[in-house]
N, C-alpha and C. Protein backbone atom coordinates (compact mmCIF):
# COMPACT_ATOMS: atom_id res chain seq x y z
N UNK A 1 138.38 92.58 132.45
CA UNK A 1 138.31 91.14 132.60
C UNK A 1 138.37 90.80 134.07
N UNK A 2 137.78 89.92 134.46
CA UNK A 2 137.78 89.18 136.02
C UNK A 2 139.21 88.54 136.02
N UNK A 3 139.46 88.35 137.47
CA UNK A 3 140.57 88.04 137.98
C UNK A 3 140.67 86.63 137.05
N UNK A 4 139.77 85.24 136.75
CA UNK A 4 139.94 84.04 136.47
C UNK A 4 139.65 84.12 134.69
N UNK A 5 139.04 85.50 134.32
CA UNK A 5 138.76 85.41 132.99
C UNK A 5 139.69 85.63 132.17
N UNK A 6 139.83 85.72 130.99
CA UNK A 6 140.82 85.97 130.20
C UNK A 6 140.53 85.91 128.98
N UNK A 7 140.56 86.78 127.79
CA UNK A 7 140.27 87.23 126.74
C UNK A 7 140.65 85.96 125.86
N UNK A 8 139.69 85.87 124.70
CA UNK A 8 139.90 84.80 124.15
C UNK A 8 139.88 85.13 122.28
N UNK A 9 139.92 84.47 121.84
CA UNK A 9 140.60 84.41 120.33
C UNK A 9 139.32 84.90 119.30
N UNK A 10 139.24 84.89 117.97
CA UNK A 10 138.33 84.72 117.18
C UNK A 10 137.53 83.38 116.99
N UNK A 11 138.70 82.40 116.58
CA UNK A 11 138.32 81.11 116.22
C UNK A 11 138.30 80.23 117.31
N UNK A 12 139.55 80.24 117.84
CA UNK A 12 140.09 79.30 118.98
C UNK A 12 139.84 79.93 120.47
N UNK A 13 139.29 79.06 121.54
CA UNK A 13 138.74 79.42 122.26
C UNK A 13 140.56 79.03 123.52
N UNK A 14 140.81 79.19 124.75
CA UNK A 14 142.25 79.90 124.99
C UNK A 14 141.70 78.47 125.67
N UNK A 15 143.07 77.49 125.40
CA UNK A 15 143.46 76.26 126.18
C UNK A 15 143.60 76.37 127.88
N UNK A 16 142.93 75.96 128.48
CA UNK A 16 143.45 75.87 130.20
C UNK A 16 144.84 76.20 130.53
N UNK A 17 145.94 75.48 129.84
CA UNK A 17 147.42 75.73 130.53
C UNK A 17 147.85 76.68 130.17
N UNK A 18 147.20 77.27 128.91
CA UNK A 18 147.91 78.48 128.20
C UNK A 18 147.15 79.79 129.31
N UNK A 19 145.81 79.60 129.36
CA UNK A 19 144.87 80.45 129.95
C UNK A 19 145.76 81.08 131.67
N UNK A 20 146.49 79.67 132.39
CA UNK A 20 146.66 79.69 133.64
C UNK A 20 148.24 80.48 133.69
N UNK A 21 148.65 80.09 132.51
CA UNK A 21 150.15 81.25 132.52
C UNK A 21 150.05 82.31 132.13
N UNK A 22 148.87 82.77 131.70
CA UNK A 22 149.04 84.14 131.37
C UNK A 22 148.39 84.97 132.83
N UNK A 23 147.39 84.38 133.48
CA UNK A 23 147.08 84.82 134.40
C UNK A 23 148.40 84.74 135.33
N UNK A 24 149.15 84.05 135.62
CA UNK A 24 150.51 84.20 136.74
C UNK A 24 151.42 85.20 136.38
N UNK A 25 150.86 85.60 135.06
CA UNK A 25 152.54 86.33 134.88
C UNK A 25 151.69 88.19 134.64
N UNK A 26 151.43 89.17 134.83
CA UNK A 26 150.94 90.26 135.11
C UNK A 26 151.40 91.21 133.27
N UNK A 27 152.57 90.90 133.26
CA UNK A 27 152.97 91.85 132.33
C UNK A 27 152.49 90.85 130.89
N UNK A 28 152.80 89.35 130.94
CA UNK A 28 152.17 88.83 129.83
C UNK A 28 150.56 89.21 129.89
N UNK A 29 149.66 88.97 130.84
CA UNK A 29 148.45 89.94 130.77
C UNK A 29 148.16 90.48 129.82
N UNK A 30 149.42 91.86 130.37
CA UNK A 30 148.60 92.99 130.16
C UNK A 30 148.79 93.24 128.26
N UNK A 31 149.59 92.97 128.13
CA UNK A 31 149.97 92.88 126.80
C UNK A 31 148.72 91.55 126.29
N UNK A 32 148.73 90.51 126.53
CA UNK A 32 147.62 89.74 126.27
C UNK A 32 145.80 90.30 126.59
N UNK A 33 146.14 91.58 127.18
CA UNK A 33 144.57 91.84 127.12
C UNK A 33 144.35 93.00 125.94
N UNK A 34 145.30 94.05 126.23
CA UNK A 34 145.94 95.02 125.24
C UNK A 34 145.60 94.56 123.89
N UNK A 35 145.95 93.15 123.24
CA UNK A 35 146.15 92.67 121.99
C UNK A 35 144.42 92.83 121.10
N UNK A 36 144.10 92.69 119.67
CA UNK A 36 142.85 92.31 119.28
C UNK A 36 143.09 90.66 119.42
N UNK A 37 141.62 90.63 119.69
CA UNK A 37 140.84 89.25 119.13
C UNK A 37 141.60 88.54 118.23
N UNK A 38 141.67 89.12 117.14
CA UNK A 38 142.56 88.40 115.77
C UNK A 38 143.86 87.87 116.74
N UNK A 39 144.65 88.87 117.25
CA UNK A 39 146.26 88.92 117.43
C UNK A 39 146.20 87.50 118.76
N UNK A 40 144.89 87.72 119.20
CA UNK A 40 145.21 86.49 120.42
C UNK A 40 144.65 85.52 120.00
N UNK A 41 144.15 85.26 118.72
CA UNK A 41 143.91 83.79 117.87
C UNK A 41 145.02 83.26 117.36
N UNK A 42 145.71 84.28 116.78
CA UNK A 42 147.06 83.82 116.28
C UNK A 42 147.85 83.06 117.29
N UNK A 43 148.35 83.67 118.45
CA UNK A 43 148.79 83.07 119.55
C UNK A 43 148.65 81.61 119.91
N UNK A 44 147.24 81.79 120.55
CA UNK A 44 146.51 80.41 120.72
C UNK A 44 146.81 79.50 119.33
N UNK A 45 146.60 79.73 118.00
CA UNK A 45 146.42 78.90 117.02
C UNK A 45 148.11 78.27 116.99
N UNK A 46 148.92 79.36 117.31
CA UNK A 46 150.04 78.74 117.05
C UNK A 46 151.12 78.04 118.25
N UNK A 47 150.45 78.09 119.49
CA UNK A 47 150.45 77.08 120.51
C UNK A 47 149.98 75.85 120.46
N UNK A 48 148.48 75.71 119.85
CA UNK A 48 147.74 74.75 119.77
C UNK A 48 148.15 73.55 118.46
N UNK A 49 148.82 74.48 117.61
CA UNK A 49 148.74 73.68 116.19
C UNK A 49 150.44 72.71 116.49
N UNK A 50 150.81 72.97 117.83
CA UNK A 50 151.90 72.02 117.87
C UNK A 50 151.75 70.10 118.27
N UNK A 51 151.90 69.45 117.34
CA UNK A 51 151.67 68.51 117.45
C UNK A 51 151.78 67.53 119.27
N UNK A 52 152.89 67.85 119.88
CA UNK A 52 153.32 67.02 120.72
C UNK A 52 152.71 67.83 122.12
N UNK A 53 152.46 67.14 123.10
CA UNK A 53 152.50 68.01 124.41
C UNK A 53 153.66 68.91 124.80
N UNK A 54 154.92 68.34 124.78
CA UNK A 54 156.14 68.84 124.92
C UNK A 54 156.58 70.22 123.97
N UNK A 55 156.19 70.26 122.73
CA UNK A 55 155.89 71.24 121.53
C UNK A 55 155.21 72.31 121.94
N UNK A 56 153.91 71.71 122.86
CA UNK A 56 153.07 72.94 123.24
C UNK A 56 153.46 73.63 124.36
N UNK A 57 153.96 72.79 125.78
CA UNK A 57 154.33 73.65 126.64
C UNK A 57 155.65 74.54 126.22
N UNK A 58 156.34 74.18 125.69
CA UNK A 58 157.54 75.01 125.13
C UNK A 58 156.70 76.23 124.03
N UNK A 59 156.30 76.14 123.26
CA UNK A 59 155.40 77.24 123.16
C UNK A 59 154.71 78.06 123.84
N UNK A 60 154.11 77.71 124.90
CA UNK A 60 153.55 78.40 125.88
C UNK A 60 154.53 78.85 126.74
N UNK A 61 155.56 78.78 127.35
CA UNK A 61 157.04 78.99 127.93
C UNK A 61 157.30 80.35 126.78
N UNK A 62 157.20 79.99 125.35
CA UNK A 62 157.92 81.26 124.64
C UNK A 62 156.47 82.33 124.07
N UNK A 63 155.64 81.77 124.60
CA UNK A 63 154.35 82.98 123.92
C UNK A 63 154.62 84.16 125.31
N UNK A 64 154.63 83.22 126.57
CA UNK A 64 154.96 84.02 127.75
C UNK A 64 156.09 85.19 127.81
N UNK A 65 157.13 84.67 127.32
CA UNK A 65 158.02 85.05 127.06
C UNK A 65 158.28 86.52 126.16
N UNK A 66 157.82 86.36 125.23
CA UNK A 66 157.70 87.00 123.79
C UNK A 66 156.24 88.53 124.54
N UNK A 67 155.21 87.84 125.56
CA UNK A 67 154.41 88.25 125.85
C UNK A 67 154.75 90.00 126.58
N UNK A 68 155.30 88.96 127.30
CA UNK A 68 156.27 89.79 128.62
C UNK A 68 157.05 90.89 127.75
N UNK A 69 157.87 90.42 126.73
CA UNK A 69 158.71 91.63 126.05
C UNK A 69 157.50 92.29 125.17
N UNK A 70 156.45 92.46 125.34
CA UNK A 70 155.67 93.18 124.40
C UNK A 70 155.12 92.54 122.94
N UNK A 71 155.77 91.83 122.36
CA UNK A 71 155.20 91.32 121.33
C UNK A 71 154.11 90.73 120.66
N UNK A 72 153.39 91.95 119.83
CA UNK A 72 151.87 91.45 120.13
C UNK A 72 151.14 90.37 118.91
N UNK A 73 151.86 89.61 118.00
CA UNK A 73 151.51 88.71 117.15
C UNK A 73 153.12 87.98 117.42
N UNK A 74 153.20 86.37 116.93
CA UNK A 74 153.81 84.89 117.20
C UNK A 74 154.92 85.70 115.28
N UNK A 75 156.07 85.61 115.33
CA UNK A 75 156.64 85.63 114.23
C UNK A 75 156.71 84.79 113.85
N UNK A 76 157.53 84.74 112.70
CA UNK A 76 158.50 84.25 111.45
C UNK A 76 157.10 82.35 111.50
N UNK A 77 155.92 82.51 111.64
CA UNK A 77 154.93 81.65 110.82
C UNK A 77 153.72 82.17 110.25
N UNK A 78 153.59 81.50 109.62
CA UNK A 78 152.19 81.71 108.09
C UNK A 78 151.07 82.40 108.71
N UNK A 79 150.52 82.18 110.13
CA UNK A 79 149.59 82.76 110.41
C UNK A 79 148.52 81.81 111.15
N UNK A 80 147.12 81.90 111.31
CA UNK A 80 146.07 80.63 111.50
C UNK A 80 145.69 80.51 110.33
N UNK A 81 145.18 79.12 109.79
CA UNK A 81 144.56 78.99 108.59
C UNK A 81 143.35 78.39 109.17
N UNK A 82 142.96 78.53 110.44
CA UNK A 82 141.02 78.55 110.52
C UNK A 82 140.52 79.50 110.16
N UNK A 83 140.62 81.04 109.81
CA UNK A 83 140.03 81.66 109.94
C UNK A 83 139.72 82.53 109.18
C-alpha cells in the first residue's frame, strides 16, 4: 500500500477520520493491512454504524486501540449486516 493509501473493506469503503488514524499510528497499520477484506469491513461497519459523531470518534479511539494490541475483528457485536 502507498504511504496515503489504505486498504479498504468489502462493502464499506474506509471513512477519512478513521482512514487518517490508522495511517498515524504504525502498529494499528500493520495489523490493519495484515487483516482480510471481510475483517476490515467489520471494523469500518462497526465504527460507522454508530449513530452520533461523538459514538464514532470514540470508536475510532478504541478500533485504534484494540488495533495496536493485535486484534483482528471488533468483539462482543453481531457483525455487518450489509453484506
Amino acid at each position: 500500500m502507498s504511504k496515503k493509501g489504505v486498504a479498504t473493506g468489502t462493502v464499506h469503503k474506509i471513512p477519512e477520520d478513521l482512514r487518517a488514524s490508522i495511517i498515524s499510528a504504525p502498529a494499528a497499520r500493520a495489523v490493519w493491512e495484515d487483516i482480510t477484506p471481510l475483517a476490515r469491513n467489520e471494523w469500518i461497519c462497526w465504527v460507522i454504524s454508530g449513530k452520533k459523531a461523538e459514538t464514532i470518534g470514540i470508536r475510532i479511539k478504541k478500533a485504534l486501540s484494540k488495533l495496536k494490541g493485535g486484534m483482528r475483528r471488533p468483539c462482543c457485536w453481531a457483525g455487518c449486516t450489509h453484506r
